[in-house]
C-alpha atoms as a PDB file:
ATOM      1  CA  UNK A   1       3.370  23.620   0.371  1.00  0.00           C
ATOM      2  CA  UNK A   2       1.139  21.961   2.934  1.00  0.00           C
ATOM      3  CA  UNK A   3       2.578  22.436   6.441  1.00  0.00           C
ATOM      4  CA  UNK A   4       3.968  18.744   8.663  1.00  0.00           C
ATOM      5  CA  UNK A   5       6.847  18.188  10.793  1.00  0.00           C
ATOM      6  CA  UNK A   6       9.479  18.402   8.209  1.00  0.00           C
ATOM      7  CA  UNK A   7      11.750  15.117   7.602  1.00  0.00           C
ATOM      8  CA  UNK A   8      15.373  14.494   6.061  1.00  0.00           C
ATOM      9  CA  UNK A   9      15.182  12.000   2.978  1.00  0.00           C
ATOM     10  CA  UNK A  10      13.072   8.805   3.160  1.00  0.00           C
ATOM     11  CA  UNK A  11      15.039   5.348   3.823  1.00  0.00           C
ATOM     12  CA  UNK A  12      13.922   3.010   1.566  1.00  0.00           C
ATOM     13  CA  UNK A  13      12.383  -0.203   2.940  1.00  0.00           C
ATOM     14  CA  UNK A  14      11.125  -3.265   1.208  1.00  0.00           C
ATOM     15  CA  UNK A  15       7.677  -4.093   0.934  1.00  0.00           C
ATOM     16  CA  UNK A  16       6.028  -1.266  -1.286  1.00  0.00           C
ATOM     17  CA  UNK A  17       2.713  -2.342  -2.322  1.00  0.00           C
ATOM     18  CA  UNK A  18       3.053  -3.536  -6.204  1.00  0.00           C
ATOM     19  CA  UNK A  19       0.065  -1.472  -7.145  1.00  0.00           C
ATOM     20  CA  UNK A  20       1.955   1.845  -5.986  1.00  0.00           C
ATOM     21  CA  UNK A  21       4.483   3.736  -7.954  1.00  0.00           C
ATOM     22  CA  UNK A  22       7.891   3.011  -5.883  1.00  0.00           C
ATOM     23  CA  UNK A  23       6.559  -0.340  -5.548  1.00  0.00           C
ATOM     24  CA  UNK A  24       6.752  -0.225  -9.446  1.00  0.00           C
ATOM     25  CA  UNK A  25      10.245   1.422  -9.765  1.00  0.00           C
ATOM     26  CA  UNK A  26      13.223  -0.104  -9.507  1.00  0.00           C
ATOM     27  CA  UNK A  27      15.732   0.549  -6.853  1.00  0.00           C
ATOM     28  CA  UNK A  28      17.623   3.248  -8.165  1.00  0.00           C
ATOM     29  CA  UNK A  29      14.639   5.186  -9.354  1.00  0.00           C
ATOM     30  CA  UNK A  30      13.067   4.865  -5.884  1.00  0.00           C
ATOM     31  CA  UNK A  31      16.279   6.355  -4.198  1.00  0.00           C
ATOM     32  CA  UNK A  32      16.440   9.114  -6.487  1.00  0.00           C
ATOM     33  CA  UNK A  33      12.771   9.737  -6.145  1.00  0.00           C
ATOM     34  CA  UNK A  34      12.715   9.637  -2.409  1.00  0.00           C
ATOM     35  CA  UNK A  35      15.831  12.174  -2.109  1.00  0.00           C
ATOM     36  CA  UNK A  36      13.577  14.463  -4.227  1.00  0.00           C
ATOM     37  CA  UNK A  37      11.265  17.594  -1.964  1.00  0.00           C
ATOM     38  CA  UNK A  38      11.075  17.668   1.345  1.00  0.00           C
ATOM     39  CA  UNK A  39       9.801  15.470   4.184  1.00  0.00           C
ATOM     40  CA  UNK A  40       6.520  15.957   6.504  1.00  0.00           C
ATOM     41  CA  UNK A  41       4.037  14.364   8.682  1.00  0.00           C
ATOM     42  CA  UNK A  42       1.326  14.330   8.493  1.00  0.00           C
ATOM     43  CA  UNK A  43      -1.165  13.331  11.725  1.00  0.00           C
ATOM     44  CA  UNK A  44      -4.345  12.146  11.455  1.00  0.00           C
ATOM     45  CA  UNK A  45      -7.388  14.161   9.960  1.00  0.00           C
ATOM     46  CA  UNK A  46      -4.829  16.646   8.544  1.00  0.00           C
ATOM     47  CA  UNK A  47      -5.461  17.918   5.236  1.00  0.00           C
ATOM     48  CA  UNK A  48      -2.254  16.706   2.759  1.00  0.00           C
ATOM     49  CA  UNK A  49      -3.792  18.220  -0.415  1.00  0.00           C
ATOM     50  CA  UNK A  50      -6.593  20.569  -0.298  1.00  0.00           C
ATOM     51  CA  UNK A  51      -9.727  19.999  -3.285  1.00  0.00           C
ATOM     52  CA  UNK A  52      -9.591  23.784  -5.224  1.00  0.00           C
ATOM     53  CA  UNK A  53      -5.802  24.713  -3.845  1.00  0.00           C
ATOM     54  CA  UNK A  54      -3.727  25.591  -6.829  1.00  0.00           C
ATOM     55  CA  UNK A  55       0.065  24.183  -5.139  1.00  0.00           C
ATOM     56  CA  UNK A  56       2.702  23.817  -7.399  1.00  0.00           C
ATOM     57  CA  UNK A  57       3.521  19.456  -5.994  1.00  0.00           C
ATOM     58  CA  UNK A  58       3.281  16.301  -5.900  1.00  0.00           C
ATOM     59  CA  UNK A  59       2.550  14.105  -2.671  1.00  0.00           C
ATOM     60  CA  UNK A  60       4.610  10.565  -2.368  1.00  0.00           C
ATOM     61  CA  UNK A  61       3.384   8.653   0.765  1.00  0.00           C
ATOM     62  CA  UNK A  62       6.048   7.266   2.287  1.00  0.00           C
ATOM     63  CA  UNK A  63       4.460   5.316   5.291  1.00  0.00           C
ATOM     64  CA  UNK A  64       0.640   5.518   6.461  1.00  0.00           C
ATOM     65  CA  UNK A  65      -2.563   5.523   4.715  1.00  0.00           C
ATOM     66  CA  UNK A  66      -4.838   8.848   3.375  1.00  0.00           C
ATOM     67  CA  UNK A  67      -8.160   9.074   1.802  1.00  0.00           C
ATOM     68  CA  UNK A  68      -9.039  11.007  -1.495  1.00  0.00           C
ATOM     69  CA  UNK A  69     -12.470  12.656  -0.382  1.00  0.00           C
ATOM     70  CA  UNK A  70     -14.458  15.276  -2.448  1.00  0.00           C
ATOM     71  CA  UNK A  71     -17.076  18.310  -1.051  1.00  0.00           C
ATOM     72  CA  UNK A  72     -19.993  17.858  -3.006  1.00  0.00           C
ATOM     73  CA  UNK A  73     -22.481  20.485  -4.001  1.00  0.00           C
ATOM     74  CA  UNK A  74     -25.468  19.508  -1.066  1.00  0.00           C
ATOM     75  CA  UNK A  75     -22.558  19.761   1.671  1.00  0.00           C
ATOM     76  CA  UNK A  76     -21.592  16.304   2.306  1.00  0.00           C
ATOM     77  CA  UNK A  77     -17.736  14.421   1.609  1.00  0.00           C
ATOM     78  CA  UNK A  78     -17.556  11.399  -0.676  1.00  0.00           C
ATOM     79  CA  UNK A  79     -14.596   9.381  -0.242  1.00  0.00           C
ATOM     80  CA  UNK A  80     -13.292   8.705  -3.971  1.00  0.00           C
ATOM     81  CA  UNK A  81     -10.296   5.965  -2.799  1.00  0.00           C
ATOM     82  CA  UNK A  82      -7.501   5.086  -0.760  1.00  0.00           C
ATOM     83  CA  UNK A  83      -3.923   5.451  -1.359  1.00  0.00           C
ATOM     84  CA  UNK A  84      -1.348   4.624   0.935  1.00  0.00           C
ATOM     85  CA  UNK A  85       2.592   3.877   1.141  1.00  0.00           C
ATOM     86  CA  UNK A  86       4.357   4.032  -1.923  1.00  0.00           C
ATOM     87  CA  UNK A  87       1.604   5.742  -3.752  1.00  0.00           C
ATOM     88  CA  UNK A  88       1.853   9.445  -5.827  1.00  0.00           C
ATOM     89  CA  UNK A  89      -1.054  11.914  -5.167  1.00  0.00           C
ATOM     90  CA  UNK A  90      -1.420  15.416  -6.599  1.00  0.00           C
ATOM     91  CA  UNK A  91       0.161  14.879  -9.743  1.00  0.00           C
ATOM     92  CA  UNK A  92      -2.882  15.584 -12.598  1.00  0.00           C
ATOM     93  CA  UNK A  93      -3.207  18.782 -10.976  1.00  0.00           C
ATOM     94  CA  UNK A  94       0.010  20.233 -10.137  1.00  0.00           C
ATOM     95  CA  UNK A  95       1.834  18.887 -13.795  1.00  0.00           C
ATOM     96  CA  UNK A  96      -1.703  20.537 -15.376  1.00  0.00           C
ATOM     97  CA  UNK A  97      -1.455  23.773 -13.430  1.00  0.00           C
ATOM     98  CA  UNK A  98      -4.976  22.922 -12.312  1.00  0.00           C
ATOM     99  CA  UNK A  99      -6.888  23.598  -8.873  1.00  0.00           C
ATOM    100  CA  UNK A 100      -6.572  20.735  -6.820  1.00  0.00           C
ATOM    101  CA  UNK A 101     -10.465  18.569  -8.090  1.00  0.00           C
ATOM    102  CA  UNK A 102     -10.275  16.786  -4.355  1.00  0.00           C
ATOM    103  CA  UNK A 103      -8.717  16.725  -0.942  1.00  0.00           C
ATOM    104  CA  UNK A 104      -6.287  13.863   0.364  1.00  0.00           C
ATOM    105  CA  UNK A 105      -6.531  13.530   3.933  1.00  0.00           C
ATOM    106  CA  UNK A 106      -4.283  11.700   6.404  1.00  0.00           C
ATOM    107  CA  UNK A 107      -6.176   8.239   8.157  1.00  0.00           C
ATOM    108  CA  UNK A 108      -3.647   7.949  10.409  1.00  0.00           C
ATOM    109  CA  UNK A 109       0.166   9.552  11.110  1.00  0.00           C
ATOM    110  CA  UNK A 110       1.534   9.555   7.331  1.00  0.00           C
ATOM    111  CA  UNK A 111       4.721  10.671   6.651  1.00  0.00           C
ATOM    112  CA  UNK A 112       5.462  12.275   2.910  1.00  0.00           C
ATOM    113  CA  UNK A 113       7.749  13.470  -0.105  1.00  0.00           C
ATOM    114  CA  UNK A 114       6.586  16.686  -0.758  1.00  0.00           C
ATOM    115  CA  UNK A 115       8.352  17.185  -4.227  1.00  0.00           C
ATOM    116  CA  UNK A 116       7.507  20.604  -6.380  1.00  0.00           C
ATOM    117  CA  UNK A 117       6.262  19.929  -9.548  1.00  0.00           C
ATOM    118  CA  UNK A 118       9.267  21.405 -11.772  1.00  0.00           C
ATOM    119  CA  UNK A 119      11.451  19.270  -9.696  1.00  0.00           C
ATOM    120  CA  UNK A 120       9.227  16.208 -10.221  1.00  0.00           C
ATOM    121  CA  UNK A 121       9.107  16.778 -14.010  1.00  0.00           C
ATOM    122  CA  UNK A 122      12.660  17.371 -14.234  1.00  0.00           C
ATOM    123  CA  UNK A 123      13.501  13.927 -12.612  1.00  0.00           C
ATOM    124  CA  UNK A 124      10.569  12.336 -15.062  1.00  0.00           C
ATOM    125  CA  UNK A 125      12.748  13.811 -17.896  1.00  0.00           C
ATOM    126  CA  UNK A 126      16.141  12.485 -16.822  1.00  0.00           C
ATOM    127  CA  UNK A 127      13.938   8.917 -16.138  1.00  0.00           C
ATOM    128  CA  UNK A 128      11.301   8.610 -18.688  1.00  0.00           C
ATOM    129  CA  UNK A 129      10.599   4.771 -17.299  1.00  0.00           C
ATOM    130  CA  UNK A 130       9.388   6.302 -14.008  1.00  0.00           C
ATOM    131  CA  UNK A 131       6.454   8.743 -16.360  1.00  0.00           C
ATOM    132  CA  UNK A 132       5.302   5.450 -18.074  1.00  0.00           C
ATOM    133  CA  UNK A 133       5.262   3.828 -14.856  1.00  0.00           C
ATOM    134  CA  UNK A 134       2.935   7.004 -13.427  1.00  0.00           C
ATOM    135  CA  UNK A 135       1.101   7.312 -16.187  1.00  0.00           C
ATOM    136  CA  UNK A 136       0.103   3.899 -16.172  1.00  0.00           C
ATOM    137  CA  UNK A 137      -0.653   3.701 -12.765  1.00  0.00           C
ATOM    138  CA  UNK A 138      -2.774   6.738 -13.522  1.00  0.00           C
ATOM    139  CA  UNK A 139      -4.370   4.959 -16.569  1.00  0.00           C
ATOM    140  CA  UNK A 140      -5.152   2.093 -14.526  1.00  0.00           C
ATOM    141  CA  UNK A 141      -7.114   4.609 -11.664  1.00  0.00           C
ATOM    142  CA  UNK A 142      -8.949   5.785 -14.672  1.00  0.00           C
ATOM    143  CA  UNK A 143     -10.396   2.517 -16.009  1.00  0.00           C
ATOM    144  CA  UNK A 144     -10.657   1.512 -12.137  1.00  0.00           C
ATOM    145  CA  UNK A 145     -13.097   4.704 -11.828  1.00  0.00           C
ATOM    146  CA  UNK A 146     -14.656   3.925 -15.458  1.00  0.00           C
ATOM    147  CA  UNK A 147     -16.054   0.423 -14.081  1.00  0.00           C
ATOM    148  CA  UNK A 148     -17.092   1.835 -11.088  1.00  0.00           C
ATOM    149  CA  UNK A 149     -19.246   4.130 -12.831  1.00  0.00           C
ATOM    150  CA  UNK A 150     -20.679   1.180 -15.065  1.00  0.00           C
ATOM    151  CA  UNK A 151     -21.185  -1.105 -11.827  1.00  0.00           C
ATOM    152  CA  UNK A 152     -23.382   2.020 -10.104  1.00  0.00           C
ATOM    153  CA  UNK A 153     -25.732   1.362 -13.359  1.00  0.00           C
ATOM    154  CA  UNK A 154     -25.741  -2.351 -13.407  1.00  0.00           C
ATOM    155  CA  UNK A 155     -25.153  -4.171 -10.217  1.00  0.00           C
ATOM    156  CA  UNK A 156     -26.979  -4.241  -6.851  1.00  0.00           C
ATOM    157  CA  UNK A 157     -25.052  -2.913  -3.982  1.00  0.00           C
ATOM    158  CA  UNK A 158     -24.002  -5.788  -1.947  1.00  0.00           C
ATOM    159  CA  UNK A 159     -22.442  -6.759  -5.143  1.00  0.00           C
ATOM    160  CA  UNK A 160     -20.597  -3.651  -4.963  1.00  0.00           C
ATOM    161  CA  UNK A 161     -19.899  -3.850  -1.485  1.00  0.00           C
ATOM    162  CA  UNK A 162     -18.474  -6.955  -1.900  1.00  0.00           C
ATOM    163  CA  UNK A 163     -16.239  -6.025  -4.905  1.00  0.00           C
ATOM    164  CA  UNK A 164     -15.088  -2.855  -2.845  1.00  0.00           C
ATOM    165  CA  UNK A 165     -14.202  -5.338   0.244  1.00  0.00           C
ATOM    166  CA  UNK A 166     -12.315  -7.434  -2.156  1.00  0.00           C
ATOM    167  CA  UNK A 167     -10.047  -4.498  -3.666  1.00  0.00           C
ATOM    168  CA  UNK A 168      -9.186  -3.593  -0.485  1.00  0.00           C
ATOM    169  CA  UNK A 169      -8.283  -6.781   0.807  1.00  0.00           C
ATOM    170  CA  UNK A 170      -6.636  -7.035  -2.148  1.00  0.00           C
ATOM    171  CA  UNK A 171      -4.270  -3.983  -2.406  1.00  0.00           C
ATOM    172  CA  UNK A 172      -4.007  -3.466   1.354  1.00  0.00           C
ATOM    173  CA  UNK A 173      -5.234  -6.761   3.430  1.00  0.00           C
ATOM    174  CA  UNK A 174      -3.089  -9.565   4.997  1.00  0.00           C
ATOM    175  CA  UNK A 175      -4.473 -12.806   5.657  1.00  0.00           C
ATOM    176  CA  UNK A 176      -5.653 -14.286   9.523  1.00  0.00           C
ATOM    177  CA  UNK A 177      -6.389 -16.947   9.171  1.00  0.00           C
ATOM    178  CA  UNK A 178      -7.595 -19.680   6.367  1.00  0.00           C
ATOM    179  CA  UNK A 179      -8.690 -17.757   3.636  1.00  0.00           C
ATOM    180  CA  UNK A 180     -10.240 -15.168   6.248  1.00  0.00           C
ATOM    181  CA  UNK A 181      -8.612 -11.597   5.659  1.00  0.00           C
ATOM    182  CA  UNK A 182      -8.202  -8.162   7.669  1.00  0.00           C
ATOM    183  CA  UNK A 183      -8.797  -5.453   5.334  1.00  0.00           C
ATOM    184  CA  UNK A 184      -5.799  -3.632   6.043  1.00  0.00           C
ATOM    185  CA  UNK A 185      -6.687   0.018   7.096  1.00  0.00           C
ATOM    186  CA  UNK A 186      -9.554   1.577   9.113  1.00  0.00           C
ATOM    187  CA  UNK A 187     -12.769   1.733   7.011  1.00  0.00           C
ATOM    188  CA  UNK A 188     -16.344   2.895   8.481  1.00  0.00           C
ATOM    189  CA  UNK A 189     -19.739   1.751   6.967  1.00  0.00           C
ATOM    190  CA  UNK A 190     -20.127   5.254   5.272  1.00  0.00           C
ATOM    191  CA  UNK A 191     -16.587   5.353   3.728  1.00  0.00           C
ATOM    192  CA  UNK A 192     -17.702   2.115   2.157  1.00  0.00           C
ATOM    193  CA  UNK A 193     -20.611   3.321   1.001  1.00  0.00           C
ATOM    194  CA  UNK A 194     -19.042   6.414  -1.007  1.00  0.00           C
ATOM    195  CA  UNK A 195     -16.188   3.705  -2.898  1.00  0.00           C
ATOM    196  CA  UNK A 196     -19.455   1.394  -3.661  1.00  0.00           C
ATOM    197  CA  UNK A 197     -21.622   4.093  -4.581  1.00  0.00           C
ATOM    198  CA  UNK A 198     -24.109   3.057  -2.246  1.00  0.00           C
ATOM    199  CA  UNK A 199     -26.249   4.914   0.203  1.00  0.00           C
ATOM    200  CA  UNK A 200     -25.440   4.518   3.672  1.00  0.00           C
ATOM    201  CA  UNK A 201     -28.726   2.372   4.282  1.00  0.00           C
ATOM    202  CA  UNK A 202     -27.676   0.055   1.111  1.00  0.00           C
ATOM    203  CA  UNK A 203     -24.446   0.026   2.541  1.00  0.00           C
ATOM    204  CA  UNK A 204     -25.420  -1.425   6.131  1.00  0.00           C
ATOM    205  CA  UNK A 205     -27.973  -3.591   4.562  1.00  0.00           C
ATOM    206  CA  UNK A 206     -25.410  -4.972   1.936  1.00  0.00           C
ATOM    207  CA  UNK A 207     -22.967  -5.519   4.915  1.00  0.00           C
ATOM    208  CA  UNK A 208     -25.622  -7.500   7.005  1.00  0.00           C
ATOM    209  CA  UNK A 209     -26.267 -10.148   4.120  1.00  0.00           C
ATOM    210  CA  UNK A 210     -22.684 -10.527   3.308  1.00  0.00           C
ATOM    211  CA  UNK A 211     -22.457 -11.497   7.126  1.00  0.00           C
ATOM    212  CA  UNK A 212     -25.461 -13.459   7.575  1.00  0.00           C
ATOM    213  CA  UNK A 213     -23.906 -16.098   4.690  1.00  0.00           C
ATOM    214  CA  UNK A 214     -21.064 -16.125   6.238  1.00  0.00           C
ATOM    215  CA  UNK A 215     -18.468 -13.982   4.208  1.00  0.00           C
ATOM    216  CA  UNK A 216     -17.742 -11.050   6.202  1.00  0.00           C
ATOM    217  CA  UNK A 217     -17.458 -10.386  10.061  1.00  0.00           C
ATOM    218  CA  UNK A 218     -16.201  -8.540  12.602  1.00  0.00           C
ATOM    219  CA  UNK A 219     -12.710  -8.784  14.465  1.00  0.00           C
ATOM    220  CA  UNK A 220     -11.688  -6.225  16.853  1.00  0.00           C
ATOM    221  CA  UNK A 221     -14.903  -3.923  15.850  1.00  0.00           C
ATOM    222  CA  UNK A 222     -13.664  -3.746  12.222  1.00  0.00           C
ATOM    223  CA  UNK A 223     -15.603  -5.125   9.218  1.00  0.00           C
ATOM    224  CA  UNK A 224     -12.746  -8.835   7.820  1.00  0.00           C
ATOM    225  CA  UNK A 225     -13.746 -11.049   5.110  1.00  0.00           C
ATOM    226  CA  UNK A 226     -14.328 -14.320   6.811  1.00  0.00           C
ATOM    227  CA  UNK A 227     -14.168 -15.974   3.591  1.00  0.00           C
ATOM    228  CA  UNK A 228     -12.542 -14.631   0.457  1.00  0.00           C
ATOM    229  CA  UNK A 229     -13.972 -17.653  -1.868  1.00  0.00           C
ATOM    230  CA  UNK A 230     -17.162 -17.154  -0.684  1.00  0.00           C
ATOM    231  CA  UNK A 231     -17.232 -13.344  -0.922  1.00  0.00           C
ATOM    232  CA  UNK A 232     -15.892 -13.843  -4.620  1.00  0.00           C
ATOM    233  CA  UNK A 233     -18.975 -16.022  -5.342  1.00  0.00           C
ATOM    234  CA  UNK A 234     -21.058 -13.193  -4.217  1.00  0.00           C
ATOM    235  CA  UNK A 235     -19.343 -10.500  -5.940  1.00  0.00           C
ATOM    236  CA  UNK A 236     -19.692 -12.352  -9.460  1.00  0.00           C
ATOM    237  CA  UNK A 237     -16.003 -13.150  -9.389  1.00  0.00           C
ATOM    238  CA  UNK A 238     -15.612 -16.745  -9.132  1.00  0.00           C
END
């Protein structure tokens, strides 16, 4: 297993984001789960799950925020998503005996259930409610990934800039002031790029006429949505 600070089992605490597997689960599932593996922290920058690793767990993120990034052939990382508290990681590869197809890396101190796979199947036998809840949170990443792919093709990329602000916002933000939203975690113009699939230049460019109409800013150096509605308007999702 990955190396942290190790940890005793996780206290459960309301909250869970309701995209996220224990925010899925219900209570007794989520204790059970969270007793599971062993505890670690993880500090920023440090490697949780390592892309072509062939470990034998599953990650649950407990409290903090990580990145899913991939090494591509010409040297450079693309950031594939975000996942954060409450979320599984790990799990296609080590339930498919498969190298590890990308790295999840820690944004900032994350704490984490690291639970072997046989002992993460095992409790998916005794509860088969909490598989169909992973699976389906897994089916849902797939179709999320799907559209991406389709939105490359066919939209410009402040559309897709402004989509990407709006899941984040959505899964992670919290709200300002009216309708004016922090996104939630620490983003830079290049990690947005990589989730629009967008070169850095599109990126920047997207960014600046989002801004200059008004629906995104800057608060505290970070990229906010000053205005959700309007930012929906330019995404094509009014």
């Amino acid at each position: 297993m990955a190396a942290g600070a190790a940890g005793g089992s996780e206290t459960v605490r309301p909250g869970w984001p309701s995209s996220s597997l224990l925010g899925q689960l219900s209570s007794a599932h989520r204790d059970e789960l969270l007793r599971l593996g062993a505890g670690a922290l993880f500090p920023e920058r440090r490697v949780i799950v390592r892309q072509g690793n062939a470990d034998d767990y599953v990650a649950l993120l407990t409290r903090g925020l990580a990145k899913v990034v991939v090494d591509t052939e010409v040297g450079h990382e693309a950031l594939l998503a975000i996942r954060a508290s409450g979320d599984l990681v790990g799990e296609m590869a080590a339930l498919g005996q498969m190298p590890r197809s990308a790295s999840v890396v820690a944004c900032v101190p994350t704490s984490v259930r690291l639970i072997p796979a046989e002992t993460f199947t095992a409790f998916t036998k005794r509860n088969p409610e909490v598989l169909y809840k992973a699976a389906s949170i897994l089916s849902q990443r797939l179709r999320e990934s799907d559209e991406q792919r389709i939105a490359v093709s066919t939209l410009p990329a402040r559309e897709r800039v402004a989509r990407v602000l709006l899941e984040i916002a959505h899964t992670y933000g919290r709200p300002y002031a009216a309708d004016a939203w922090d996104l939630g975690i620490p983003i830079n113009n290049s990690e947005l790029a990589s989730l629009a699939g967008a070169g850095l230049s599109s990126a920047e460019k997207a960014l600046r006429w989002l801004q200059d109409r008004g629906a995104v800013g800057r608060r505290k150096g970070r990229v906010v949505i000053s205005d959700r509605a309007l930012l929906r308007r330019l995404a094509g999702r009014a």
